[in-house]
N, C-alpha and C. Protein backbone atom coordinates (compact mmCIF):
# COMPACT_ATOMS: atom_id res chain seq x y z
N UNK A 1 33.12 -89.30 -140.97
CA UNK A 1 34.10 -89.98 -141.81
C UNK A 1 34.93 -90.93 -140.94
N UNK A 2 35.26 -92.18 -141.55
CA UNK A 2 35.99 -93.17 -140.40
C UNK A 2 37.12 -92.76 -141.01
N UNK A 3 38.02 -93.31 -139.90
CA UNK A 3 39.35 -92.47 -139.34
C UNK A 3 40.18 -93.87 -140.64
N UNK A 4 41.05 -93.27 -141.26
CA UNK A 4 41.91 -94.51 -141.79
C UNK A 4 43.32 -94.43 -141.28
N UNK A 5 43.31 -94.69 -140.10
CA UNK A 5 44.43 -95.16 -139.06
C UNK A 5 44.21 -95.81 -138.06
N UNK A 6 45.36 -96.85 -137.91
CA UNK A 6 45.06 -97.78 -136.47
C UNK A 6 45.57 -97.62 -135.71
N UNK A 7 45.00 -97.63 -133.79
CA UNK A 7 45.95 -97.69 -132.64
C UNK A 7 47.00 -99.36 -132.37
N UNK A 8 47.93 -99.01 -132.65
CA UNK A 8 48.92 -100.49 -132.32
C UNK A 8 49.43 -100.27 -130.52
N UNK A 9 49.36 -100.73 -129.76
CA UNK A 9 49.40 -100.59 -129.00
C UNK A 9 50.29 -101.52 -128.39
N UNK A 10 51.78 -101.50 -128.79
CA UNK A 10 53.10 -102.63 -128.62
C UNK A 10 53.20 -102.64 -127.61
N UNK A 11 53.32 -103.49 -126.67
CA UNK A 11 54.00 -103.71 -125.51
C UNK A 11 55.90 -103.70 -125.57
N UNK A 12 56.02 -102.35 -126.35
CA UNK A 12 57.55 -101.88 -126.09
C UNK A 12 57.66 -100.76 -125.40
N UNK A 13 58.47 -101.32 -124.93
CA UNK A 13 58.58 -101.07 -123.27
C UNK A 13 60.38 -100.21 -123.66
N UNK A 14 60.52 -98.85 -123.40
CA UNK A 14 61.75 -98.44 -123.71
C UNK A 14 62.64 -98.73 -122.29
N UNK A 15 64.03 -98.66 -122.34
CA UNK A 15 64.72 -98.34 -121.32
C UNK A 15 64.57 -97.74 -120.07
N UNK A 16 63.59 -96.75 -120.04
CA UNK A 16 63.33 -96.12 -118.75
C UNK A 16 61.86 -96.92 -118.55
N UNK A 17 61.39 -98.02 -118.98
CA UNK A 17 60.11 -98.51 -118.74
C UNK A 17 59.13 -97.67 -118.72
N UNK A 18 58.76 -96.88 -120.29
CA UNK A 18 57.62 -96.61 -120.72
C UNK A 18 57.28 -97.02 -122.14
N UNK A 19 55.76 -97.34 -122.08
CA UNK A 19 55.42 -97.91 -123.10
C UNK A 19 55.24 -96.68 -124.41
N UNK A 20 55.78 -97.37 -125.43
CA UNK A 20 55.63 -96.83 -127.08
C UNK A 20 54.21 -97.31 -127.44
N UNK A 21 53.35 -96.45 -128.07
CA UNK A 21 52.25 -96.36 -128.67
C UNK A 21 52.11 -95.93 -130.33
N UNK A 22 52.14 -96.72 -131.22
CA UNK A 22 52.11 -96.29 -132.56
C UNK A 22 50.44 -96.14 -133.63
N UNK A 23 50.50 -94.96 -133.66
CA UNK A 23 49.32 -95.05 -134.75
C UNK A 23 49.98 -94.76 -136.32
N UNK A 24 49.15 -95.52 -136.98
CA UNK A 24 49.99 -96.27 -138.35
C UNK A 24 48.59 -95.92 -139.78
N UNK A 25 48.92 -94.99 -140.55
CA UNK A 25 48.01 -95.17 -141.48
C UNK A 25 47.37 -96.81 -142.17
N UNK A 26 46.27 -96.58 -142.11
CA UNK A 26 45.98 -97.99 -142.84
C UNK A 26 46.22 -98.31 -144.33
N UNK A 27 46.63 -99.46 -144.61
CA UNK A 27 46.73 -99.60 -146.19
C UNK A 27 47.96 -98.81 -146.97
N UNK A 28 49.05 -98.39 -146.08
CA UNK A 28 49.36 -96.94 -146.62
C UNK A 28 50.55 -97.92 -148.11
N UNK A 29 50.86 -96.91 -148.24
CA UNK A 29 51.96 -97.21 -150.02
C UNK A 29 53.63 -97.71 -149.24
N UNK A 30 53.73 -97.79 -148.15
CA UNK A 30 54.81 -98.20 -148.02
C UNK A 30 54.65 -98.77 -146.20
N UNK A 31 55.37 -99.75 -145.88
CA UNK A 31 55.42 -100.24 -144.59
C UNK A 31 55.88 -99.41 -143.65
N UNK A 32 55.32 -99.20 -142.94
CA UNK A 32 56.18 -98.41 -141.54
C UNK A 32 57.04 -99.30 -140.22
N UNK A 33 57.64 -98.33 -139.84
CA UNK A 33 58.48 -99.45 -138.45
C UNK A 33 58.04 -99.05 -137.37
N UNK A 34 57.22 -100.23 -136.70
CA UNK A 34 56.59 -100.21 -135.46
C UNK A 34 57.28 -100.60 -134.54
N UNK A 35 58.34 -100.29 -134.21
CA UNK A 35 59.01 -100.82 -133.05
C UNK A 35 60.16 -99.61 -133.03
N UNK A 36 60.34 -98.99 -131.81
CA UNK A 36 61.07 -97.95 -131.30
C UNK A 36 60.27 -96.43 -132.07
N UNK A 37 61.33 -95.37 -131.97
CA UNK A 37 60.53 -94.24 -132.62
C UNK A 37 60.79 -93.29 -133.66
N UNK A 38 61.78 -94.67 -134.18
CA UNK A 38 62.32 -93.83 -135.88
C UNK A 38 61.40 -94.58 -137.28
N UNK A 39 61.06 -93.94 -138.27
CA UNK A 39 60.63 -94.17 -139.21
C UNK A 39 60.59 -93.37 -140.48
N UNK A 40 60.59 -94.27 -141.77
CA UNK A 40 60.88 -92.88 -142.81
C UNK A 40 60.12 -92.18 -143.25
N UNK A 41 58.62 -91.62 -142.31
CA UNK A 41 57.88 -91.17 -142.39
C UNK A 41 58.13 -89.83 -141.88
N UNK A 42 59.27 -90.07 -140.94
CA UNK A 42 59.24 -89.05 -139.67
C UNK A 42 57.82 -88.23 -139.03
N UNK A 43 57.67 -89.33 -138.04
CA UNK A 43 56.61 -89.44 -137.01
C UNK A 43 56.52 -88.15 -136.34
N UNK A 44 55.58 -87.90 -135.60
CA UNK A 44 55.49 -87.25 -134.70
C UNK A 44 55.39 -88.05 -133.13
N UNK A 45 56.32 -86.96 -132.33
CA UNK A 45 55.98 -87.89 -130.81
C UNK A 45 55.85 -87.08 -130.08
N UNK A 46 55.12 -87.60 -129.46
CA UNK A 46 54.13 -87.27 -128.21
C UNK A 46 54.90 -87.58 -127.15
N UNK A 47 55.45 -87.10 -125.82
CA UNK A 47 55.89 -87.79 -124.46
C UNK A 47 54.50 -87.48 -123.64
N UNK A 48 53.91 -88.78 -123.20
CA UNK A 48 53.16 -88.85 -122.32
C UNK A 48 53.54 -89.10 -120.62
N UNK A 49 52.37 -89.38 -120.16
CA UNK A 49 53.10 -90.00 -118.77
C UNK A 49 53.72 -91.11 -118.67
N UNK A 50 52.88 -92.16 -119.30
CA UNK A 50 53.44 -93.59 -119.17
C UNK A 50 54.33 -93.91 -121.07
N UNK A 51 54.58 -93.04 -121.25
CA UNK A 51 54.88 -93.20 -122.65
C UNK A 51 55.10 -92.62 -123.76
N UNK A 52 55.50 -92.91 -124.76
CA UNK A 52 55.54 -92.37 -125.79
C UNK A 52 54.47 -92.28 -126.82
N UNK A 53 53.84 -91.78 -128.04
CA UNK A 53 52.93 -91.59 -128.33
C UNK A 53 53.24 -91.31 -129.30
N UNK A 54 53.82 -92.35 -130.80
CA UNK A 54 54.17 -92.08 -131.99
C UNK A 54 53.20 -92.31 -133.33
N UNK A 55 52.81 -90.88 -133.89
CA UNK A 55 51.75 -90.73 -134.90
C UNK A 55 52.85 -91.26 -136.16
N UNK A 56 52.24 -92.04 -136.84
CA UNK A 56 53.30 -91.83 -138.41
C UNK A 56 52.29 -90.88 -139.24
N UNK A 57 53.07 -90.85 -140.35
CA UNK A 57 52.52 -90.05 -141.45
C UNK A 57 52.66 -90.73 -142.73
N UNK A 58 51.40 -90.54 -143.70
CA UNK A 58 50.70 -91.85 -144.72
C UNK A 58 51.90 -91.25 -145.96
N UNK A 59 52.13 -91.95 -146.88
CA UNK A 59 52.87 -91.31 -147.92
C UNK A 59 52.03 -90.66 -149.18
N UNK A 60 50.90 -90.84 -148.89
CA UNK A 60 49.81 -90.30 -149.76
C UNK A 60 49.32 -89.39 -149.36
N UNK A 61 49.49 -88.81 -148.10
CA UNK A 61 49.05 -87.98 -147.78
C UNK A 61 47.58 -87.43 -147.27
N UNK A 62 47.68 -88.55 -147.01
CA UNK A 62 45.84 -88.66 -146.38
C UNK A 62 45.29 -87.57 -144.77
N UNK A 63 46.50 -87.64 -144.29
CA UNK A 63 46.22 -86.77 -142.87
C UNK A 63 46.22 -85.31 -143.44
N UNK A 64 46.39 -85.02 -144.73
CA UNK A 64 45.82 -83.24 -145.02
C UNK A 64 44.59 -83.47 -145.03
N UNK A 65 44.04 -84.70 -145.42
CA UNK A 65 42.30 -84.72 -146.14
C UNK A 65 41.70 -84.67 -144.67
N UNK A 66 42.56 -85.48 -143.87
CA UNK A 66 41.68 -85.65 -142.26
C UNK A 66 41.94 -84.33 -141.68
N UNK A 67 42.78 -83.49 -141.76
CA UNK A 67 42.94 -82.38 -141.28
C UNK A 67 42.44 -80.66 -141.50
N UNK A 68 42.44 -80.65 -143.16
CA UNK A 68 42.15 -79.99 -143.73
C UNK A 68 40.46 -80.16 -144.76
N UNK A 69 40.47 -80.99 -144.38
CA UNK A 69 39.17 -81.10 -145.12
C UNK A 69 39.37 -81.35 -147.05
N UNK A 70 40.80 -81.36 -147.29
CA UNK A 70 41.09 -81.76 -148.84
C UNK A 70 40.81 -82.62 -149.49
N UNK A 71 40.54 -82.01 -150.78
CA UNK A 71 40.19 -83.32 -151.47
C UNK A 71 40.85 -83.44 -152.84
């Protein structure tokens, strides 16, 4: 099954100079904010080495179907 989310890969660069990484449902029912690591999705984040690592979440709810196998 193809994945319906994209890697955005911003060159934002936080205060301590690490890069933010956003994956963003595709198509989803409402716009998300790709820049810093708040959204009204309330994301999940990841601290990596070089970065941050912010998943959003679809408002339809598509990451149970990718997760759970739902339909």
């Amino acid at each position: 099954m193809a994945s319906r989310r994209r890697l955005r890969p911003w060159k934002d660069v936080t205060h301590d100079g690490l890069q933010t990484v956003h994956v963003v449902p595709v198509n989803d029912l409402r716009a998300h904010r790709e820049r810093g690591t708040s959204c009204w999705c309330d994301p999940k984040l990841e601290r990596l080495d070089r970065g941050v690592l912010v998943t959003h979440n679809s408002m339809d709810g598509r990451e149970l179907i990718e997760k759970f196998g739902l339909m």
